[in-house]
Protein backbone atom coordinates (compact mmCIF):
# COMPACT_ATOMS: atom_id res chain seq x y z
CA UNK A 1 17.35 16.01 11.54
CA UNK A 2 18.69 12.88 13.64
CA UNK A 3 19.72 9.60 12.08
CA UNK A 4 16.54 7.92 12.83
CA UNK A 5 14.71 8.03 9.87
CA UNK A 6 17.69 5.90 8.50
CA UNK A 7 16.86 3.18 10.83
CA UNK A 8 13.12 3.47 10.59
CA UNK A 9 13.86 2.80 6.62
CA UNK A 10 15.71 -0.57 7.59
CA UNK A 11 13.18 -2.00 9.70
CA UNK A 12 10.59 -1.29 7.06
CA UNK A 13 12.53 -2.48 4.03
CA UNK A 14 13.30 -5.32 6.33
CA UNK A 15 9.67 -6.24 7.84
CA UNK A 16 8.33 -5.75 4.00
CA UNK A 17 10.68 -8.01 2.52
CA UNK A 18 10.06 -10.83 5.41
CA UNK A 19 6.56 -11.00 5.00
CA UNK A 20 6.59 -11.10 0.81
CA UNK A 21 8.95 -13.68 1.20
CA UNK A 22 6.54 -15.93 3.22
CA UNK A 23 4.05 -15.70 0.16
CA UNK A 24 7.15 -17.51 -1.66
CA UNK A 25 8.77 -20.31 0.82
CA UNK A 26 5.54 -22.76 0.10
CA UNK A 27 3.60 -23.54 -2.69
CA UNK A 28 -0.27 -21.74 -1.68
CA UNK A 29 -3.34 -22.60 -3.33
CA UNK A 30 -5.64 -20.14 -4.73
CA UNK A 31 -7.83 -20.57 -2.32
CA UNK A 32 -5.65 -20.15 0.57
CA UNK A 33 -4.22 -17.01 -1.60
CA UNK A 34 -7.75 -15.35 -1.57
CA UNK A 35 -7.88 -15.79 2.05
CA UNK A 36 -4.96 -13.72 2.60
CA UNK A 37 -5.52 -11.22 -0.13
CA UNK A 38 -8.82 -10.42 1.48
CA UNK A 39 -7.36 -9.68 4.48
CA UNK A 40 -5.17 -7.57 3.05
CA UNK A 41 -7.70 -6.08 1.09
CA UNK A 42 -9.56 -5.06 4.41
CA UNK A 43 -6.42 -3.80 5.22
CA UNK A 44 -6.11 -1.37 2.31
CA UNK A 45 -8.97 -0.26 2.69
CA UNK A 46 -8.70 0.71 6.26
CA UNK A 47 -5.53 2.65 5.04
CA UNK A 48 -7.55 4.02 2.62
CA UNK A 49 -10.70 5.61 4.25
CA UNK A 50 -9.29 6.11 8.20
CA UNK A 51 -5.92 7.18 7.28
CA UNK A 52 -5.18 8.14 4.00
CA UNK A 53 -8.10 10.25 3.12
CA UNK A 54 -8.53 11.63 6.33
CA UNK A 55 -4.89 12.70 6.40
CA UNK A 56 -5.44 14.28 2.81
CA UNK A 57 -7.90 16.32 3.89
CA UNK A 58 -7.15 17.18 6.81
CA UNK A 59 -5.09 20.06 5.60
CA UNK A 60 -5.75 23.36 4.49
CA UNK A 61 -6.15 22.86 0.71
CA UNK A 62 -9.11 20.60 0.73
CA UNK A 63 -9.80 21.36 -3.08
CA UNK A 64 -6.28 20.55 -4.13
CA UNK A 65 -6.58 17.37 -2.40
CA UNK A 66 -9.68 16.32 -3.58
CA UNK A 67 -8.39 16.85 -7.44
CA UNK A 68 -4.92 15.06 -6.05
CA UNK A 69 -7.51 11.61 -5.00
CA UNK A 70 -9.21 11.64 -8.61
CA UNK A 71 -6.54 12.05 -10.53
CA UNK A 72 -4.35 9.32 -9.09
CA UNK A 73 -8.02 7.31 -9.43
CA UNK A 74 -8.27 7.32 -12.63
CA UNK A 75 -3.98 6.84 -13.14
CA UNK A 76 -4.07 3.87 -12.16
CA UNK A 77 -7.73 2.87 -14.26
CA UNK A 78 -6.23 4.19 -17.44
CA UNK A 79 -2.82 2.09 -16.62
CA UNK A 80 -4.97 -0.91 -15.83
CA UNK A 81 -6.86 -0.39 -18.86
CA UNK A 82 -4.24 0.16 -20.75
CA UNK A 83 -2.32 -2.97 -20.01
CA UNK A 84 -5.64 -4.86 -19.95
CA UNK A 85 -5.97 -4.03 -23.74
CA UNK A 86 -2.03 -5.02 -24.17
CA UNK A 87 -2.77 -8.64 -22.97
CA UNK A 88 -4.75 -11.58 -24.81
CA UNK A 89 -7.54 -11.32 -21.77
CA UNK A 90 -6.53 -15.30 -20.24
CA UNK A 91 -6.96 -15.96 -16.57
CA UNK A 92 -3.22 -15.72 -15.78
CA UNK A 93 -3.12 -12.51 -17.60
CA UNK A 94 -5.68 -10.78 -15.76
CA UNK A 95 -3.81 -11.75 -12.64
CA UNK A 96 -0.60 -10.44 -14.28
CA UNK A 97 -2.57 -6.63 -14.44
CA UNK A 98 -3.54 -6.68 -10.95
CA UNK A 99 -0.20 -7.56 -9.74
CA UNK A 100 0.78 -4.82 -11.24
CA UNK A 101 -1.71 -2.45 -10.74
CA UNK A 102 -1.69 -2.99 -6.76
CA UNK A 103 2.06 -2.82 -7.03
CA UNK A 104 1.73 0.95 -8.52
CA UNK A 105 -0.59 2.04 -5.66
CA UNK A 106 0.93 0.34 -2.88
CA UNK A 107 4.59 1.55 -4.45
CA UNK A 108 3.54 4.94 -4.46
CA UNK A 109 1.73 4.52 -1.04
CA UNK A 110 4.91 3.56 0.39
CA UNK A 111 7.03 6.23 -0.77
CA UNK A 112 4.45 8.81 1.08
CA UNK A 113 4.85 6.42 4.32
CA UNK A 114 8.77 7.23 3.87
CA UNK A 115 7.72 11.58 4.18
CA UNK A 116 5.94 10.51 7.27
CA UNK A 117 8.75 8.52 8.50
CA UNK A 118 11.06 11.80 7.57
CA UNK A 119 8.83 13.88 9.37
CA UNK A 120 8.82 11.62 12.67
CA UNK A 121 12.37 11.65 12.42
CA UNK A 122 12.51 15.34 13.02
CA UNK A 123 9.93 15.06 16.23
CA UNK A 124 11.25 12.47 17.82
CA UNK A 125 8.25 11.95 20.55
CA UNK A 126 6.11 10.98 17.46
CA UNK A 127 8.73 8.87 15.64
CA UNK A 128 7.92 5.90 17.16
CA UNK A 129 4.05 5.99 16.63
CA UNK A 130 4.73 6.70 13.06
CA UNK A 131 6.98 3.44 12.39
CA UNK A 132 4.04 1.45 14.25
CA UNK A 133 1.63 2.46 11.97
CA UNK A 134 3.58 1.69 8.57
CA UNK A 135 4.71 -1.36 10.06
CA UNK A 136 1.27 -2.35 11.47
CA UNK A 137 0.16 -3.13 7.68
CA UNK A 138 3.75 -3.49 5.59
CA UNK A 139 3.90 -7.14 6.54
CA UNK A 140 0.84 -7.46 5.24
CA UNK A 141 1.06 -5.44 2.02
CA UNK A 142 3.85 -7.31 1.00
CA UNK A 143 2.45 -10.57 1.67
CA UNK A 144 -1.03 -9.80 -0.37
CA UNK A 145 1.58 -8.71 -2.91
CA UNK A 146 3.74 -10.96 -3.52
CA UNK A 147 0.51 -13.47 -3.48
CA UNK A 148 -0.79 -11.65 -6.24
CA UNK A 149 2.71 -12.20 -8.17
CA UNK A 150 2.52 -15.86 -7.46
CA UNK A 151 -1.36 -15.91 -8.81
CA UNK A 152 -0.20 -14.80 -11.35
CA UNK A 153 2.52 -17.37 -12.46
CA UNK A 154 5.30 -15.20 -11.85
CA UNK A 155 8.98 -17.33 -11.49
CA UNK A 156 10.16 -16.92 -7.84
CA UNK A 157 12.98 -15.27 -8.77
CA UNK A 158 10.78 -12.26 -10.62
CA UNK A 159 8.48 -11.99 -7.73
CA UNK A 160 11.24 -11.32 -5.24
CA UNK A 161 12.92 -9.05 -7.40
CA UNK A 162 10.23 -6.95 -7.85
CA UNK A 163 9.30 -7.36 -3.69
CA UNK A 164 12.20 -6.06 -3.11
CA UNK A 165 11.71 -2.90 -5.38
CA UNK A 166 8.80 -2.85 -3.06
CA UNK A 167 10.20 -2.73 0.16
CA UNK A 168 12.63 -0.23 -1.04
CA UNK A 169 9.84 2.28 -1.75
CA UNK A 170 9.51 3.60 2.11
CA UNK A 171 13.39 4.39 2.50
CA UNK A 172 13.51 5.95 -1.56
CA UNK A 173 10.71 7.96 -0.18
CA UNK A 174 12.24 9.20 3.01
CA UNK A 175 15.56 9.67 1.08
CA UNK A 176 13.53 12.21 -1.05
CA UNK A 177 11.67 13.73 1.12
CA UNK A 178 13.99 14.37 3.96
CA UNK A 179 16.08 17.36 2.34
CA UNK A 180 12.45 18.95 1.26
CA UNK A 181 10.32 19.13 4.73
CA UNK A 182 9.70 23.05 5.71
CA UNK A 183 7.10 25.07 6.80
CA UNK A 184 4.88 24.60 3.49
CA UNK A 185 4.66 20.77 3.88
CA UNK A 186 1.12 20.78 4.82
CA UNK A 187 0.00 21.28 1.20
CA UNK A 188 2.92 18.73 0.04
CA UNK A 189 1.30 16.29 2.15
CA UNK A 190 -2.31 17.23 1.21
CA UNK A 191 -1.05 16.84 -2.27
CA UNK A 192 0.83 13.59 -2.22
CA UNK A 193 -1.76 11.82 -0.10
CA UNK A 194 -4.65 12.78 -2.12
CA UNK A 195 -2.81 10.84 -5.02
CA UNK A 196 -1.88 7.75 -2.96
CA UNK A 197 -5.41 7.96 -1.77
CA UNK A 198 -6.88 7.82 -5.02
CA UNK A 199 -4.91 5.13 -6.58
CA UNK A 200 -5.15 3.03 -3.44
CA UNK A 201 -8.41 3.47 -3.42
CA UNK A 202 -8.66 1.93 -7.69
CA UNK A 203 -6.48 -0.53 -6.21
CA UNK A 204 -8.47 -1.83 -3.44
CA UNK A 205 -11.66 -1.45 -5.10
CA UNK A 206 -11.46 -1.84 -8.48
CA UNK A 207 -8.59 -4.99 -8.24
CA UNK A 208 -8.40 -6.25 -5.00
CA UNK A 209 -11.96 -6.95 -4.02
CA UNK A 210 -13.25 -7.94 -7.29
CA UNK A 211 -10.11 -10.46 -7.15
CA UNK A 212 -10.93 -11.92 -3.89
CA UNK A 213 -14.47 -12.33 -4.36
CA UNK A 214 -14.48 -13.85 -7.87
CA UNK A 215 -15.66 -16.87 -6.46
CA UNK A 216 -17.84 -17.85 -3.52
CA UNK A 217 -15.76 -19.91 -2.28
CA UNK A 218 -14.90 -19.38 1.27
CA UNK A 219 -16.83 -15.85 1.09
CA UNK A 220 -17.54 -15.71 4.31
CA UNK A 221 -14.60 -16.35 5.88
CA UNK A 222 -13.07 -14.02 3.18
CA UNK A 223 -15.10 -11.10 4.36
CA UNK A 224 -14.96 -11.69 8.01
CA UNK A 225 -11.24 -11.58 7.41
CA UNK A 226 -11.61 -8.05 5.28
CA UNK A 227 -13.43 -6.85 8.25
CA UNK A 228 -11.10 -7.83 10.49
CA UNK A 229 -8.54 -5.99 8.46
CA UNK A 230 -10.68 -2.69 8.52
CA UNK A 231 -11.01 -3.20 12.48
CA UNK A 232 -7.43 -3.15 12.81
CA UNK A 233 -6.58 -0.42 10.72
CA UNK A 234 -8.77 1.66 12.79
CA UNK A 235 -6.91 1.09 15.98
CA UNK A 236 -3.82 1.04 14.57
CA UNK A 237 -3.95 3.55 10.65
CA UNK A 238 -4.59 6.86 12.39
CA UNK A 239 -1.10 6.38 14.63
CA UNK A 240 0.41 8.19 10.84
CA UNK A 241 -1.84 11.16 10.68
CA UNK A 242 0.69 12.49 13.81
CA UNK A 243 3.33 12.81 11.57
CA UNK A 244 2.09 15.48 9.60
């Protein structure tokens, strides 16, 4: 294996912190927030249903991965659930749960990005595509959320500590991964990627889109910019599949 999957890790950690950070440089409203979020929501879900569950099962061991997407569905609804029933139900509270929530599905989302980084590190004439495609939505990711922190009256200095346990998720997943890739990683991958699939998916559907559109204010312009989030994803999501 070369040394590129080291580098890969630093641009990624690097690009992820970057763009959480601009959700933290200037005071947003809520509004202007929402706008974001739903962007990246459209983004998610892009991930979700052109890359990650087509990647899932696109693999031998279909069943597997299907049991893989509903169990880490309902993970994350029993965590959310749980903490929901932990809190005293106030606006700033809910916003607390799905800060938290998206930051379990997107953590563990990232740490599967860092196999497929591994992986393109090994074929080299793939590599590249690979590092597109994470980086094609990290910006974003972190941005939506770190937003999500800040909605939910997190201190600055909390919100970028726990970004930056964020953007270390890719390179702790490529670490891990690295020594492991062999000739049975196709039903690894299945595996892995039906669970990121399936809390992603609670994430994006169950937090994300009921947070954006909460209100109808701006809802237009919030789902023209989910849609546009899809529409990228679709050019630019299936450059991962390569990888595996």
């Amino acid at each position: 294996m070369s040394g590129n999957y080291l580098v890969y890790s630093l641009i990624v950690f690097l690009i992820a912190l970057a763009g959480g950070t601009v959700a933290l440089i200037r005071r947003w409203s809520d509004a202007g927030l929402h706008l974001f979020i739903s962007f990246g929501a459209g983004i998610f879900l892009g991930t979700v249903f052109l890359h990650l569950l087509p990647e899932a099962f696109g693999h031998e061991h279909v069943g597997e991965a299907a049991v893989f997407v509903l169990v880490g569905f309902l993970l994350i609804f029993l965590i959310e659930r749980f903490l929901s029933m932990t809190g005293d139900g106030s606006y700033d509270h809910s916003h607390l749960v799905v800060s938290i929530t998206a930051l379990l599905g997107l953590s563990v989302h990232s740490i599967i990005e860092g196999f497929g980084l591994a992986v393109g590190s090994i074929n080299e004439s793939i590599g590249e595509m690979i590092l597109i495609s994470v980086l094609a939505h990290k910006a974003t990711a972190a941005f939506s959320l770190t937003s999500l922190f800040v909605l939910a009256k997190m201190s600055r200095a909390k919100s970028f500590l726990l970004l930056t346990l964020f953007a270390c998720m890719t390179p702790i997943g490529t670490l891990l991964f690295a020594p492991f890739l062999s000739g049975s990683e196709g039903e690894m991958v299945a595996g892995l990627t039906g669970l990121t699939a399936g809390s992603f998916l609670y994430v994006a559907t169950g937090e994300l889109l009921p947070e954006v559109f909460h209100t109808k204010e701006h809802r237009w312009w919030k789902l023209i910019l989910m849609v546009i989030g899809i529409v990228i994803m679709g050019y630019l999501g299936g450059g991962g599949h390569h990888g595996h």
